[in-house]
Protein backbone atom coordinates (compact mmCIF):
# COMPACT_ATOMS: atom_id res chain seq x y z
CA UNK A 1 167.72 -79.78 17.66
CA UNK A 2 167.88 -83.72 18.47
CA UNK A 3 168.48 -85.25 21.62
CA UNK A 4 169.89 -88.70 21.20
CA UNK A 5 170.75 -91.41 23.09
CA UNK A 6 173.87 -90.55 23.86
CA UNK A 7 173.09 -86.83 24.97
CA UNK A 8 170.14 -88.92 27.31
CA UNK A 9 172.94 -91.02 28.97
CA UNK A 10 175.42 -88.17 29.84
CA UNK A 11 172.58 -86.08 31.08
CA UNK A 12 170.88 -88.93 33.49
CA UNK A 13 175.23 -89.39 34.37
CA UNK A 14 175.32 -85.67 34.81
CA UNK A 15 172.34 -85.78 37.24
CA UNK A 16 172.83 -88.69 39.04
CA UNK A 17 170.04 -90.69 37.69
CA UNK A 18 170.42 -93.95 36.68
CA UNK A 19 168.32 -95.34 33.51
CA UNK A 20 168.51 -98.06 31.20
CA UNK A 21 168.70 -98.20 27.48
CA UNK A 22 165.09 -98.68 27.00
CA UNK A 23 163.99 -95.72 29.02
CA UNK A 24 166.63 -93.40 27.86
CA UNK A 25 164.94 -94.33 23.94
CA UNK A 26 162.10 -93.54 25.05
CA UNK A 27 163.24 -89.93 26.24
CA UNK A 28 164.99 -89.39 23.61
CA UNK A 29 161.84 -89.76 21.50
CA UNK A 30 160.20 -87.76 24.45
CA UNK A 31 162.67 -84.89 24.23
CA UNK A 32 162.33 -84.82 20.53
CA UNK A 33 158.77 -84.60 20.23
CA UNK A 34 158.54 -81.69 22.66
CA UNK A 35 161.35 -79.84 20.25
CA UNK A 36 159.81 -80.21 17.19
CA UNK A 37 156.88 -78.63 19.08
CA UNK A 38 159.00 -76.01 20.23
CA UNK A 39 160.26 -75.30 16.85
CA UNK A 40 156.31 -75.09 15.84
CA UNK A 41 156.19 -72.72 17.98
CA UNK A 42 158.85 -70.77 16.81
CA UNK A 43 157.13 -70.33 13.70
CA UNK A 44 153.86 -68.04 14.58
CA UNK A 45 154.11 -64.72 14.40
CA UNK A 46 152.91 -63.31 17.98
CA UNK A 47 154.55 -59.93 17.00
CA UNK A 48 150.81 -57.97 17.42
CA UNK A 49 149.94 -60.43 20.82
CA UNK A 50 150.20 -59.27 23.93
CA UNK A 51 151.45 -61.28 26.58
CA UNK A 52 148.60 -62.90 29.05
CA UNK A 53 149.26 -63.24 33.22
CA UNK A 54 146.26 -65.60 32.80
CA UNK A 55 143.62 -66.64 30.50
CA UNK A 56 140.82 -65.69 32.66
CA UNK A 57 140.12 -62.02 32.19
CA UNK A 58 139.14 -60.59 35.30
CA UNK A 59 140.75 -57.24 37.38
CA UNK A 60 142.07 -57.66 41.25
CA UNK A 61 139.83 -56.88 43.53
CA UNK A 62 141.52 -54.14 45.23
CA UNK A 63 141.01 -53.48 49.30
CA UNK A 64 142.57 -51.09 52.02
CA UNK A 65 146.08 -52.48 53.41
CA UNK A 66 144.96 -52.38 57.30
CA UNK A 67 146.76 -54.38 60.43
CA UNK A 68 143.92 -56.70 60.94
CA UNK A 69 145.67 -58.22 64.44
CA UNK A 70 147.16 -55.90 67.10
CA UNK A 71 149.84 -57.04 70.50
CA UNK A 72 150.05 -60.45 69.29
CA UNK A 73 153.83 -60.69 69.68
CA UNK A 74 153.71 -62.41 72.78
CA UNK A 75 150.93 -65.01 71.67
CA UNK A 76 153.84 -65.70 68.88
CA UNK A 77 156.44 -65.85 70.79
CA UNK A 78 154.84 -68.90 73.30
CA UNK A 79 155.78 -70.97 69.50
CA UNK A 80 158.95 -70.32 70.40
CA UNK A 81 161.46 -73.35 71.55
CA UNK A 82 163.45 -71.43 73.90
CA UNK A 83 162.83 -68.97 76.68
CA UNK A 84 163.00 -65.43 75.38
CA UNK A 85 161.07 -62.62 75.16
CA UNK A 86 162.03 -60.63 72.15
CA UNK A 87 163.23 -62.94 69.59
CA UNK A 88 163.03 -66.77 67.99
CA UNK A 89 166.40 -68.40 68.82
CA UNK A 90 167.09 -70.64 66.05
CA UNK A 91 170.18 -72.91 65.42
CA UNK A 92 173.08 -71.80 63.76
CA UNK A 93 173.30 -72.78 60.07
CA UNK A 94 176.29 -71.30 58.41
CA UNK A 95 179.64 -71.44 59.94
């Protein structure tokens, strides 16, 4: 796949960004370069890899789920930017 200038120009229209010609060359050559990585990529058989979650490989840590703070609903509640005792009033968004 090639991105050229063209493609560059109705994108940056497309988004709202406004760039001239020597920046959109030079992410079109950008763009490019990061495809014909892509399609490197492609290429490598990872059929017998498993997938990672991260590179570091360490377990969780795991600990006991316990309420840690007790009756502080009223100490949140002072946050609150109107008077009222059992809820935040907030403004209305939707209409």
């Amino acid at each position: 796949m090639t991105i050229d200038l063209k493609t560059v120009k109705h994108i940056s229209k497309l988004s709202r960004i406004s760039i001239d010609d020597n920046k959109a060359k030079k992410l079109s050559d950008d763009l490019n370069s990061i495809f014909k990585f892509i399609e490197k990529l492609e290429e490598l058989d990872t059929e017998k890899i498993e997938p990672l979650t991260s590179i570091a490989e360490t377990n969780l840590k795991l600990r006991k789920d316990e309420i840690k703070s007790k009756n502080i609903r009223e100490d949140i509640l002072k946050n609150s930017p109107e008077d009222n005792k059992d809820f935040f009033v907030v403004p209305k968004v939707v209409e």
